[in-house]
Protein backbone atom coordinates (compact mmCIF):
# COMPACT_ATOMS: atom_id res chain seq x y z
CA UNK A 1 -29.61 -24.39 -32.48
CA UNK A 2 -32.80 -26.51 -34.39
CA UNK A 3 -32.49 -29.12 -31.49
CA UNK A 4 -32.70 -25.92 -29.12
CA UNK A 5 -35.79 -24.41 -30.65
CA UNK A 6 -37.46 -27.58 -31.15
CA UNK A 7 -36.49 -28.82 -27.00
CA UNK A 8 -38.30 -25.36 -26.53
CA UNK A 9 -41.10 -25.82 -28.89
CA UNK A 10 -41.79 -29.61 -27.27
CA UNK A 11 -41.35 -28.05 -23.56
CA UNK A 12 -44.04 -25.09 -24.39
CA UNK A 13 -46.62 -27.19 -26.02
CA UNK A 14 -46.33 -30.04 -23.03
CA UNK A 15 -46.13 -26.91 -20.34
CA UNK A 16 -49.36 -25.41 -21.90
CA UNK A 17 -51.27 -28.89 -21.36
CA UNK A 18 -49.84 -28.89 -18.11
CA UNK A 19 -51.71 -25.73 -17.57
CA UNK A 20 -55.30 -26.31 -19.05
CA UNK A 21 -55.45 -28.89 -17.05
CA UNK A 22 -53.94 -27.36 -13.60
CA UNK A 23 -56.19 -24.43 -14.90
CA UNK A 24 -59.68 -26.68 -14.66
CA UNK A 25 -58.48 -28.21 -11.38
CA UNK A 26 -57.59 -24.24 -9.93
CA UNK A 27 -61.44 -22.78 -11.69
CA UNK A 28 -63.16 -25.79 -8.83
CA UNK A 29 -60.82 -25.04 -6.35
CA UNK A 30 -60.74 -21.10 -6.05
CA UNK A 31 -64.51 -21.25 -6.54
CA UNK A 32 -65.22 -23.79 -3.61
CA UNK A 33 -63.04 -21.74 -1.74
CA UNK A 34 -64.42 -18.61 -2.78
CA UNK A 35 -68.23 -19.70 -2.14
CA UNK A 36 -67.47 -21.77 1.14
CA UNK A 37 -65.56 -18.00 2.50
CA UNK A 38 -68.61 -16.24 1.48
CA UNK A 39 -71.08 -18.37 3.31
CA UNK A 40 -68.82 -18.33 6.39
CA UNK A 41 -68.32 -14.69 6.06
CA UNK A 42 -72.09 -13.89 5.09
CA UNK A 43 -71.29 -12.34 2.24
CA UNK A 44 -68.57 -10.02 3.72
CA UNK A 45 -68.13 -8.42 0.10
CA UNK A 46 -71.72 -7.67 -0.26
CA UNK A 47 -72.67 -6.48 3.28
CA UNK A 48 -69.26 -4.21 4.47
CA UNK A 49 -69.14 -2.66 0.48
CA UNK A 50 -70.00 0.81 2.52
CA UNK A 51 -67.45 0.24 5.27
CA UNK A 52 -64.76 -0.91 1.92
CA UNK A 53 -64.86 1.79 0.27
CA UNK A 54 -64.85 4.15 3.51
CA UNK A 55 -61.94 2.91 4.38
CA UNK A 56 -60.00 2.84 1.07
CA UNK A 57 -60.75 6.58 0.69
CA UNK A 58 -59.97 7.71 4.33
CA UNK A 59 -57.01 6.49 3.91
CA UNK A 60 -55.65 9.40 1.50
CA UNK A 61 -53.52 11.08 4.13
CA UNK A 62 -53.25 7.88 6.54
CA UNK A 63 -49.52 7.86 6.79
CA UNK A 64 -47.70 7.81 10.51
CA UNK A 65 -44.11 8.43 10.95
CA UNK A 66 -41.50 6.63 12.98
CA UNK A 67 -38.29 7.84 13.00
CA UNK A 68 -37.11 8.84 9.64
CA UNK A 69 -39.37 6.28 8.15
CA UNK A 70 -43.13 6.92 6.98
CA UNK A 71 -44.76 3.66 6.78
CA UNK A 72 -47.36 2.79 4.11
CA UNK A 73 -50.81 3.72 4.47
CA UNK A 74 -53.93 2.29 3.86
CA UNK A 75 -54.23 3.89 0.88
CA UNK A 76 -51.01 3.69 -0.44
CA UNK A 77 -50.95 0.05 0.24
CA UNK A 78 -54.18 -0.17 -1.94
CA UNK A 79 -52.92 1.33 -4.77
CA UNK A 80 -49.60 -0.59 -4.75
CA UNK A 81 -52.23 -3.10 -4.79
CA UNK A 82 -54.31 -2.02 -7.77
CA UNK A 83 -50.98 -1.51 -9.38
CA UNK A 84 -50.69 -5.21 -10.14
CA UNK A 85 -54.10 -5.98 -10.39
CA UNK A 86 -54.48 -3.55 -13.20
CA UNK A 87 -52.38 -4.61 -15.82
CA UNK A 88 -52.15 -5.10 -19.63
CA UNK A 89 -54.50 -8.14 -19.19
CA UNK A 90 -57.69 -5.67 -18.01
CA UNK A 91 -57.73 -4.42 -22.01
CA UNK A 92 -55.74 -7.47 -23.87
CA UNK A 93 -57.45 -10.25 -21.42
CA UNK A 94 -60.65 -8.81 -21.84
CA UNK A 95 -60.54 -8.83 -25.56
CA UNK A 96 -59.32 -11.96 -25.83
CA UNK A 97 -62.19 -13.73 -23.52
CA UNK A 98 -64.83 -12.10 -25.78
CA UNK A 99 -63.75 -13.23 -29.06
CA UNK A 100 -63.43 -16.89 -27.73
CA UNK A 101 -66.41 -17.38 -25.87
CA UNK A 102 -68.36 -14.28 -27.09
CA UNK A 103 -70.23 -11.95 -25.04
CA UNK A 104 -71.13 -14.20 -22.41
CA UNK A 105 -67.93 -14.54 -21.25
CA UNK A 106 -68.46 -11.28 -19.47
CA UNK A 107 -71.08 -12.61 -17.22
CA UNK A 108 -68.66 -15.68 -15.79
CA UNK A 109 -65.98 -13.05 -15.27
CA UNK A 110 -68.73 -10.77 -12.88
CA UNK A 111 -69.20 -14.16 -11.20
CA UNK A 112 -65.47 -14.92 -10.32
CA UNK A 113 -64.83 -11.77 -9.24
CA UNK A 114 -67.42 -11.82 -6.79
CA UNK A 115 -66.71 -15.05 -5.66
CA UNK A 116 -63.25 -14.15 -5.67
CA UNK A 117 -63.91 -10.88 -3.58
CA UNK A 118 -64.22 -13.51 -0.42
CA UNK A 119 -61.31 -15.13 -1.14
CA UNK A 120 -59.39 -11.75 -1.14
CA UNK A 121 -60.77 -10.79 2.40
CA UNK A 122 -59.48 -13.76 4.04
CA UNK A 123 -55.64 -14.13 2.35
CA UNK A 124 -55.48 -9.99 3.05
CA UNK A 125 -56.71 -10.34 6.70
CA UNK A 126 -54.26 -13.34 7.31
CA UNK A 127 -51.52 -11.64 5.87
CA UNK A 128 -51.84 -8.46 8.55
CA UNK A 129 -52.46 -11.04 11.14
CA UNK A 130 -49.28 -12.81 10.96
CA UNK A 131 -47.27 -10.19 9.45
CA UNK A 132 -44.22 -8.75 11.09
CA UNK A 133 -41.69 -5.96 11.77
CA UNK A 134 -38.73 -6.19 10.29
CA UNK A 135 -34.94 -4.93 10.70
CA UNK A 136 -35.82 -1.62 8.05
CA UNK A 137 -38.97 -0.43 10.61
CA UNK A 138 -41.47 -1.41 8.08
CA UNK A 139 -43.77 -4.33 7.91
CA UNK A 140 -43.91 -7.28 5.75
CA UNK A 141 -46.07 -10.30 4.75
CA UNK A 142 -47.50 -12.57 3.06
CA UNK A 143 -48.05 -15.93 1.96
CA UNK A 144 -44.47 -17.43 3.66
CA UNK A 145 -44.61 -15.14 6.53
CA UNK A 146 -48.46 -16.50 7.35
CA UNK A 147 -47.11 -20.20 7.13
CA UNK A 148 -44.56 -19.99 9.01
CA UNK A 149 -45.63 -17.93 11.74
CA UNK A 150 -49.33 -19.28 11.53
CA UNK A 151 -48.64 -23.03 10.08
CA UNK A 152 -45.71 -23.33 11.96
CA UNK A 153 -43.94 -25.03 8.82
CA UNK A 154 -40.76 -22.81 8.13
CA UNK A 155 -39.88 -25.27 5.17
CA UNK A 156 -42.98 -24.49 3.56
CA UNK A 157 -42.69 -21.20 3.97
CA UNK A 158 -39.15 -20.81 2.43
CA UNK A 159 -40.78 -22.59 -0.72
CA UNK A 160 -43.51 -20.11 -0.94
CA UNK A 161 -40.98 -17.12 -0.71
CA UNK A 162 -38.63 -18.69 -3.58
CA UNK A 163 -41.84 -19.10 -5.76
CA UNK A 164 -43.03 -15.19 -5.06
CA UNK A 165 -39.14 -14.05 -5.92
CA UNK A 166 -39.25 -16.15 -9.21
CA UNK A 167 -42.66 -15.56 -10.37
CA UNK A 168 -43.21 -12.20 -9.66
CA UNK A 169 -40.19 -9.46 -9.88
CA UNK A 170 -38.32 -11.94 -12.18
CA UNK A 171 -41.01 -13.92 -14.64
CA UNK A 172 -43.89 -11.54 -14.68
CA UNK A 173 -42.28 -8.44 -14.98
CA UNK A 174 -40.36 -9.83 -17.87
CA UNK A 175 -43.69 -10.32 -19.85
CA UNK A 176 -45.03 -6.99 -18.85
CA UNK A 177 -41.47 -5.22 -19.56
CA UNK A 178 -41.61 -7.02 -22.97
CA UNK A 179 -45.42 -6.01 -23.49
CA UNK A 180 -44.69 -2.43 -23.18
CA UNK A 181 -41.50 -2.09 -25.40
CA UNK A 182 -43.14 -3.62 -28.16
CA UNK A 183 -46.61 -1.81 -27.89
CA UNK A 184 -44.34 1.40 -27.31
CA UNK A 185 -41.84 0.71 -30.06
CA UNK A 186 -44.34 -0.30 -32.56
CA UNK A 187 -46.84 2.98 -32.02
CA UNK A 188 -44.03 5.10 -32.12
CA UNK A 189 -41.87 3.83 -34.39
CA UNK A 190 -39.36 4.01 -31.64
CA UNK A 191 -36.01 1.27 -31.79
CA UNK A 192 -37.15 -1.64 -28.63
CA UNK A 193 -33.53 -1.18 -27.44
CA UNK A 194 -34.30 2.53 -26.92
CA UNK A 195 -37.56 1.80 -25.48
CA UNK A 196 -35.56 -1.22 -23.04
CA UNK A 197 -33.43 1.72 -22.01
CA UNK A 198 -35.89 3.97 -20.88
CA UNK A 199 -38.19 1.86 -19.22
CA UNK A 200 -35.36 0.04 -17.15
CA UNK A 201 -34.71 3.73 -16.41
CA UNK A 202 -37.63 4.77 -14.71
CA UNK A 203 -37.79 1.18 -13.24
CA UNK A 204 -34.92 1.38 -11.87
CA UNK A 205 -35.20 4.65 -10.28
CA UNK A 206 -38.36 3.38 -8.23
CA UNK A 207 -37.11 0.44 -7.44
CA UNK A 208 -33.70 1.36 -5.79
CA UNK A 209 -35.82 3.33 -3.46
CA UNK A 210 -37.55 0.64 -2.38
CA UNK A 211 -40.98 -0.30 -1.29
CA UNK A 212 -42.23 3.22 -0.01
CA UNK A 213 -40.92 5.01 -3.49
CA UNK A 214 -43.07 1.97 -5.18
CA UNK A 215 -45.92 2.90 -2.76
CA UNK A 216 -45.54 6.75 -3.11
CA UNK A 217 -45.60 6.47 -6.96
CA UNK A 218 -48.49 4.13 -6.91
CA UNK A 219 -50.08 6.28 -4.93
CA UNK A 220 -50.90 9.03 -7.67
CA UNK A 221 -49.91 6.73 -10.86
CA UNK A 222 -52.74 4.19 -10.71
CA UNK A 223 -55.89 6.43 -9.53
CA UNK A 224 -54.75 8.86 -12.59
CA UNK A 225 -54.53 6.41 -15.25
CA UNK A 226 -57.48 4.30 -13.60
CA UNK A 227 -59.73 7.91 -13.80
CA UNK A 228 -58.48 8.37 -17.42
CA UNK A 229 -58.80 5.04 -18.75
CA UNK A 230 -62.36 5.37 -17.50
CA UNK A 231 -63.16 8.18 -18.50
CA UNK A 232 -62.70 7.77 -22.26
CA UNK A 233 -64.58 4.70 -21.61
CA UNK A 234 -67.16 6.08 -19.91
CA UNK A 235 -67.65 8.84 -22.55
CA UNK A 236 -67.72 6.07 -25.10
CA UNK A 237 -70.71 4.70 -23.49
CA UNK A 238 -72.46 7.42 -23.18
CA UNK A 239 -72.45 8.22 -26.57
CA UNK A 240 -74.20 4.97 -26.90
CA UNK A 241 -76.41 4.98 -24.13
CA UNK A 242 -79.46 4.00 -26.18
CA UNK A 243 -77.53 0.31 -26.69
CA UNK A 244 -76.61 0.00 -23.23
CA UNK A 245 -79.78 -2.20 -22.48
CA UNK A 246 -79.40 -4.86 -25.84
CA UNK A 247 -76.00 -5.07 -24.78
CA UNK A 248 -76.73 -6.15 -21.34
CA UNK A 249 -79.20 -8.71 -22.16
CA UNK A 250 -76.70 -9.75 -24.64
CA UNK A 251 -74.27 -10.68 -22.23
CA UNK A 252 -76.81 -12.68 -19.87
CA UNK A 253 -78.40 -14.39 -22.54
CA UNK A 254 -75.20 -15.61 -23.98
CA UNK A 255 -74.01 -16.22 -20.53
CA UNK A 256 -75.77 -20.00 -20.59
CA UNK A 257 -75.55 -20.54 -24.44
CA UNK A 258 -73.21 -23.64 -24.88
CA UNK A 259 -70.51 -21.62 -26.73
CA UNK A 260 -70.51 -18.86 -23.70
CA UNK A 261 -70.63 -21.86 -21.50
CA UNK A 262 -68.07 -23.83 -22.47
CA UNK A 263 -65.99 -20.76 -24.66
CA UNK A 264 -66.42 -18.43 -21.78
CA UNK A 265 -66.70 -19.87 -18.22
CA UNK A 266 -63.44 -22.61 -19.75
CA UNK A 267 -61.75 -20.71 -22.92
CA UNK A 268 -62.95 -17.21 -22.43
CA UNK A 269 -61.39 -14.93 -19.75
CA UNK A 270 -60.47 -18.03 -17.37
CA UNK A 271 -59.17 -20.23 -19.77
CA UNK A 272 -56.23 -18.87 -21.80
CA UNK A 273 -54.07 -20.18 -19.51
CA UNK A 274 -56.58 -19.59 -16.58
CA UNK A 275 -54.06 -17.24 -15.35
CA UNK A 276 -54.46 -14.87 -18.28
CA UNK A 277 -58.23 -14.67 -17.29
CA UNK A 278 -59.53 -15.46 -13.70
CA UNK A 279 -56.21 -13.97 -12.03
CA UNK A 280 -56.72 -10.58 -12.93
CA UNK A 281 -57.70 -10.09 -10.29
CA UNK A 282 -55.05 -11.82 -8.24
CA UNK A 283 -57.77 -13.34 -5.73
CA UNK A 284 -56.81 -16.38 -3.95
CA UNK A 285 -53.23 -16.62 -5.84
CA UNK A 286 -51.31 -15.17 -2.67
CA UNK A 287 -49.67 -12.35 -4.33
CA UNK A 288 -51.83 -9.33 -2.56
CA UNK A 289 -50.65 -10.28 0.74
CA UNK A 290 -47.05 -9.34 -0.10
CA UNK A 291 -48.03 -6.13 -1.10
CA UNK A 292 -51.28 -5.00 1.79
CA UNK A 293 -48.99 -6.63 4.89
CA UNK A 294 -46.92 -3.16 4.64
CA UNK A 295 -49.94 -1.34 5.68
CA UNK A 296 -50.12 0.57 8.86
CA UNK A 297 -53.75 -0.09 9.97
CA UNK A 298 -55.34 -0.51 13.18
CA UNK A 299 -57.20 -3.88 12.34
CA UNK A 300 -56.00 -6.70 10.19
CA UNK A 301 -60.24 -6.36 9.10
CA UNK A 302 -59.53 -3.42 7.32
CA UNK A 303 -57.03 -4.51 4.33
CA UNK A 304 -59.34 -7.71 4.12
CA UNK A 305 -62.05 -5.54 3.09
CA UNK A 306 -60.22 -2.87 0.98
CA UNK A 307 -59.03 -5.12 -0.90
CA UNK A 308 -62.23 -6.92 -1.65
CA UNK A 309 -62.86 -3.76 -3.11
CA UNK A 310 -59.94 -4.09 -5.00
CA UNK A 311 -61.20 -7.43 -7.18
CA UNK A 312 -64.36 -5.43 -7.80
CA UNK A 313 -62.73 -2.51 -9.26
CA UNK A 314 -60.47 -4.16 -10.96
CA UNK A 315 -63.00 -6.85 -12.71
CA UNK A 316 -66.66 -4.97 -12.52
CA UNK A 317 -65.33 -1.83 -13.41
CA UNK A 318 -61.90 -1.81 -15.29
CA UNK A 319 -62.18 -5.07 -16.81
CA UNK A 320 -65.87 -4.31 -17.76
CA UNK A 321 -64.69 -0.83 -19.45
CA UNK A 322 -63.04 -2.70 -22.16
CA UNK A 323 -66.06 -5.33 -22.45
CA UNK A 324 -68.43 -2.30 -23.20
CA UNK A 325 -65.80 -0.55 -25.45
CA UNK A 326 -65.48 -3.63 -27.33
CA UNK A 327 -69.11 -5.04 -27.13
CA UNK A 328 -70.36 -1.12 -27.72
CA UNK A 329 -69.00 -0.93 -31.19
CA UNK A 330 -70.62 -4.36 -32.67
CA UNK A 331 -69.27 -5.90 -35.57
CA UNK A 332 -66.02 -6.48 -33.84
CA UNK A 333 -65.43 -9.75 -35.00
CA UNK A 334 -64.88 -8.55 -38.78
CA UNK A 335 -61.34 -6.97 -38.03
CA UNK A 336 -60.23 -10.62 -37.36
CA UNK A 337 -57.81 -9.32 -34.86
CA UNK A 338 -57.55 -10.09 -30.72
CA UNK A 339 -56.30 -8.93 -27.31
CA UNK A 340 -54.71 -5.12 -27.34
CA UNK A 341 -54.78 -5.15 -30.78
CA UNK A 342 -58.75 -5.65 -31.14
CA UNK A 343 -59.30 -2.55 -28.63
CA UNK A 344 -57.11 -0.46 -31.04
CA UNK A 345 -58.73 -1.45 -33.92
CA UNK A 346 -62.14 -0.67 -32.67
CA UNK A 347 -60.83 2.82 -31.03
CA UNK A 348 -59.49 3.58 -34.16
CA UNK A 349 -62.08 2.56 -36.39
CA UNK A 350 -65.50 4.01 -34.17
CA UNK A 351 -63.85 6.34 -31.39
CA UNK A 352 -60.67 7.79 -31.55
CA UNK A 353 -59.42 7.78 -35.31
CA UNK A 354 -55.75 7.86 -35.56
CA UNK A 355 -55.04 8.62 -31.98
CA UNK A 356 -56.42 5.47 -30.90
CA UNK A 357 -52.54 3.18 -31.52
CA UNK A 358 -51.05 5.98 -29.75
CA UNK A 359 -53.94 6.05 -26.76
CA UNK A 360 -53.43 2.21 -26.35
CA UNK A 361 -49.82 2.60 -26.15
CA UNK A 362 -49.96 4.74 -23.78
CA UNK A 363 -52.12 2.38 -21.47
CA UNK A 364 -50.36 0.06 -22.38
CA UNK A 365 -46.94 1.51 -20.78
CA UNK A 366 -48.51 3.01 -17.79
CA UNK A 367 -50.54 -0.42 -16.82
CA UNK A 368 -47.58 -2.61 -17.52
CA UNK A 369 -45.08 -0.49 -15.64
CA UNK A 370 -47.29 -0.41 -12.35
CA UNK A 371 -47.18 -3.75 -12.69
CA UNK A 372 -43.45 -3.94 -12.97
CA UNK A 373 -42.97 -2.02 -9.88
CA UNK A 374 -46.42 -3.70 -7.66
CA UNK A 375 -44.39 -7.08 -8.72
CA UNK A 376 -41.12 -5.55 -7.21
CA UNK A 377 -42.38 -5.17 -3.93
CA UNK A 378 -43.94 -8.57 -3.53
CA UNK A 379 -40.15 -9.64 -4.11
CA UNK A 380 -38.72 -7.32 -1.74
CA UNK A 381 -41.45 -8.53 1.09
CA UNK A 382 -39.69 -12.19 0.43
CA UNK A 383 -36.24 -11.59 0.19
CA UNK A 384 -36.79 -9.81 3.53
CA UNK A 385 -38.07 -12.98 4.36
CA UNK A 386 -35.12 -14.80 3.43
CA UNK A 387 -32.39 -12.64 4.88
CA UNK A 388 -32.40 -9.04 6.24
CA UNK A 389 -28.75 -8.84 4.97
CA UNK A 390 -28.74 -4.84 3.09
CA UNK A 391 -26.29 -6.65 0.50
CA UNK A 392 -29.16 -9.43 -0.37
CA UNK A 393 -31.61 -6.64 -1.19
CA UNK A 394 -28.98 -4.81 -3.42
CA UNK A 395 -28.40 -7.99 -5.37
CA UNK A 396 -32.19 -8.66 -5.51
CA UNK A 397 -32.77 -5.10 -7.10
CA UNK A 398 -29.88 -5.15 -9.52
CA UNK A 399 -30.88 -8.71 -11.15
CA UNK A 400 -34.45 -7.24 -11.33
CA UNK A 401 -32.92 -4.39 -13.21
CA UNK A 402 -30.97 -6.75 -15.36
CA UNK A 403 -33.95 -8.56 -16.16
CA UNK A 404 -36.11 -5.93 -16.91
CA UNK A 405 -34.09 -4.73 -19.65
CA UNK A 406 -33.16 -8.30 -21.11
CA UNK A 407 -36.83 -9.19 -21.33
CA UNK A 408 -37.65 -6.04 -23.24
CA UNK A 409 -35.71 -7.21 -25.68
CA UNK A 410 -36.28 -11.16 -26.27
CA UNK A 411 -39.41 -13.49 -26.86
CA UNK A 412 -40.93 -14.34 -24.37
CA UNK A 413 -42.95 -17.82 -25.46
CA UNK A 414 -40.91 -19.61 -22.85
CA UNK A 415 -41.44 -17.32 -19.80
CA UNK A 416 -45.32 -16.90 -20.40
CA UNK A 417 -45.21 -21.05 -20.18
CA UNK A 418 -43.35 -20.78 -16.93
CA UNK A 419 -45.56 -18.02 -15.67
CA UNK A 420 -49.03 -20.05 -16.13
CA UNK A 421 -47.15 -23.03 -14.04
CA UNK A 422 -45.59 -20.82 -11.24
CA UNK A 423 -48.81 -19.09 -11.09
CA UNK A 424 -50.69 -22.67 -10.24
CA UNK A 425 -47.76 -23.60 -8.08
CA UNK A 426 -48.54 -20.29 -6.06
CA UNK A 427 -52.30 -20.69 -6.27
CA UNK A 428 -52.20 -23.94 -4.64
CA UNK A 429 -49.72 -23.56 -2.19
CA UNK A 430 -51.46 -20.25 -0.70
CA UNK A 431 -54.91 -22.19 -0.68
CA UNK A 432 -53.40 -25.15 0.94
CA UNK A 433 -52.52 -22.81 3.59
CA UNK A 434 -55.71 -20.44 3.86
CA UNK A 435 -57.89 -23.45 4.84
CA UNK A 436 -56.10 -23.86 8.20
CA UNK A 437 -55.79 -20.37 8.98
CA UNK A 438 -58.88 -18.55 7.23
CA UNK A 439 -60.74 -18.91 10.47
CA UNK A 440 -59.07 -16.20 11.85
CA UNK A 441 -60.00 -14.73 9.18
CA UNK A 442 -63.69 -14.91 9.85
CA UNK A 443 -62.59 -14.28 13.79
CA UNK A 444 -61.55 -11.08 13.46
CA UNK A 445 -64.30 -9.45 11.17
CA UNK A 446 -66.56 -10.73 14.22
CA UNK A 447 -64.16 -8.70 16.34
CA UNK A 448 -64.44 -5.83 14.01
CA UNK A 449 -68.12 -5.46 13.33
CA UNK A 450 -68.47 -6.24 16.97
CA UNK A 451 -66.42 -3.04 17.70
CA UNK A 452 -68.27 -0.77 15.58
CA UNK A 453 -71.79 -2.47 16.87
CA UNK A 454 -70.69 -1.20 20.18
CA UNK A 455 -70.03 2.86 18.59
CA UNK A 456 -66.25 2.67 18.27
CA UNK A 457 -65.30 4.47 15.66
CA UNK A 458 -61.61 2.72 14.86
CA UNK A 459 -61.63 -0.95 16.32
CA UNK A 460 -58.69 -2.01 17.40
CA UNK A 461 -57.19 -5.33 16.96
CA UNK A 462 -56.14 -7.34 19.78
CA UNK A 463 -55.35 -11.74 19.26
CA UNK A 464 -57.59 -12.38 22.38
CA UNK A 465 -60.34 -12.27 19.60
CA UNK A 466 -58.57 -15.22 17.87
CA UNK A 467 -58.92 -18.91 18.76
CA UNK A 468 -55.18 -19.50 18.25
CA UNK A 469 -52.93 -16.49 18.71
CA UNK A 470 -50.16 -18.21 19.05
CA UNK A 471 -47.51 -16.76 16.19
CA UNK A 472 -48.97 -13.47 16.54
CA UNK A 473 -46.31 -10.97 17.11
CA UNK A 474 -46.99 -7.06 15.65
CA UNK A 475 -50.53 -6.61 17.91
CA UNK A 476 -51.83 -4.32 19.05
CA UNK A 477 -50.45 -1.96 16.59
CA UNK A 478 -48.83 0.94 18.81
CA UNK A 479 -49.14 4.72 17.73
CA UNK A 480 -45.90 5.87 17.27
């Protein structure tokens, strides 16, 4: 058992190495890609914000029915989206970044997320572009469906889709399963089995109904604890309006200090890991594809820019909550604590009073478990991928299940090393792929601002628009 914990001890230490250092290489990468999409895209997240967040909102009762089968919406598919952007990272992460590389760090994670807002347009337009219509009458994509069918390199594909199945519904919902029984347990005084129990549970009852239960529940889960989480933030900061301003110029000042430049932009939000930080977002990593693909839209143009929408709420406005919370109250530095705990401490201490462990619990649960079930349906997209047998996706959703409930209950020092390497794996891979195909990325925005420069109200997508259509097999979408 000592040789055991000591193999694991020596294979986490040399796995977190591994990571800084895939983590550095990932920052240059993501950001090349990031500012070379932007230029090409002139400034797509900047200039369409209006149309963005038109079309995330109109979406509300955007479903159409085929059959017995209601496919996901715009809207729904945004949420489902948000679901696993916004996780226990946007108040832990958060923390974490400021009390390594201090108030600065803020400012590099505004910058990312911008950046990273370009990066999300293109993998979100590929994925509609190549995605397709499977045996179940719904659609699916992503990452292996866009190399294969765009790429033309069905090997490469099958290695993306094994990654996704690992990483996601089995590795990351493990640490956010884990996350929430122990925050839950240890507010509550409630036994972690207990706590395993009931939120396999729930799990379980969304995920057996597959990816439009995890898209109907998203649907009114996320915006509500998204409005509330804000809310109590946003009363927090108007309470202390009058420090609004210092704490600004705080954050840009310490932006180009050397400890915010070398604690925040390398050990702040991005570095822990990297993944920790600069993927809260999930830009560039090739896990929003899985999710948006199932969308119903009219124009592959239209998930690309709802969910550049998507990094910025996420990071300028959720992740930016819990700076102000944090950076709001001061002297936060003197509880000597970090992550979800720090937020606690400083709710309890200057907001909330006693309610505050409770509060954060409470977040705590509800983030994590739309995570759980956003991470589910980026598996279910790739076993569909890998076999449209019924008896492979009953399989796939017990051993989620199983897993859920095992990693409520165990540490989970090993898996967060394996997530951080899986998570560069991913990031890579996806990357590799989006700078052969992201030109159709760019081809059909032209197509789409060209349609609504010429008065139409809905464009509609047709592949004549692309320079290579070949692999192309859903469009024109057809109204059913």
């Amino acid at each position: 058992m000592e040789s055991m914990a000591l193999f694991e001890d020596a294979f986490i230490n040399a796995a977190g190495t591994a990571c800084s250092i895939v983590g550095y290489v990932l920052i240059v990468v993501l950001f090349l890609f990031g500012m070379t999409y932007t230029i090409k895209t002139k400034g797509v997240q900047f200039r369409m914000l209006k149309e963005s967040v038109r079309l995330t909102f109109s979406g509300l009762a955007g479903e159409a029915v085929k059959k017995k089968n209601t496919f996901v919406s715009s809207f729904q598919a945004f949420c489902v989206s948000m679901g696993a952007r916004i996780g226990v990272g946007n108040i832990a992460g958060v923390a974490i970044a400021i009390m390594t590389g201090g108030p600065g760090a803020i400012f590099w994670m505004w910058l990312f997320a911008i950046i990273g807002a370009a990066t999300s347009f293109v993998e979100c337009t590929i994925g509609q572009i190549y995605k397709e219509l499977q045996n179940d009458g719904l659609y699916h994509g992503g990452p292996a469906y866009y190399i294969k069918n765009g790429l033309k390199k069905p090997k490469f594909a099958l290695f993306m889709a094994v990654l996704v199945i690992v990483a996601y519904p089995f590795l990351f919902t493990g640490v956010q399963a884990n996350t929430v029984a122990i925050a839950f347990s240890d507010a509550f005084g409630v036994s972690q089995i207990l706590m395993a129990l009931a939120v396999t549970l729930f799990a379980a009852l969304i995920i057996c109904g597959g990816v439009l239960r995890v898209a109907k529940v998203s649907s009114w889960l996320v915006p509500l604890m998204a409005v509330v989480y804000l809310g109590i933030a946003l009363i927090i900061i108007l309470m202390h309006i009058t420090a609004v301003p210092q704490m600004l110029a705080l954050i840009f000042t310490e932006a180009f200090s050397l400890k915010a430049g070398i604690g925040g932009l390398i050990g702040g939000v991005i570095v822990i890991g990297v993944q920790r930080g600069m993927f809260s977002n999930e830009a560039g990593v090739g896990s929003m594809p899985n999710v948006v693909s199932a969308a119903k839209v009219k124009h592959p143009a239209e998930q690309g820019l709802i969910q550049s929408l998507g990094v910025f709420i996420d990071t300028l406005v959720v992740c930016s909550a819990t700076a102000f919370i944090v950076l709001l109250f001061g002297d936060y530095q003197s509880f000597g604590t970090t992550g979800v705990q720090l937020v606690q401490d400083i709710l309890g201490a200057g907001f909330l009073g006693a309610a505050a462990p409770y509060l954060i619990a409470f977040f705590t649960l509800v983030f994590a478990f739309t995570c759980i079930i956003s991470y589910y349906s980026m598996g279910e997209a790739n076993v569909k991928f890998l076999s449209g047998k019924k008896s492979a996706m009953v399989v796939f959703r017990v051993l989620v299940i199983i897993m859920i409930f095992i990693s409520c209950v165990m540490s989970l020092d090993l898996i967060w090393a394996l997530n951080d390497i899986f998570l560069g794996i991913m990031a890579v891979t996806n990357i590799f792929a989006l700078t052969f195909l992201g030109k159709h990325a760019v081809e059909a925005l032209q197509d789409y601002r060209k349609q609504k420069k010429a008065g139409v109200e809905k464009p509609v997508f047709t592949p004549s628009c692309l320079s290579n259509a070949d692999g192309v097999s859903v469009w024109p979408e057809k109204d059913e």
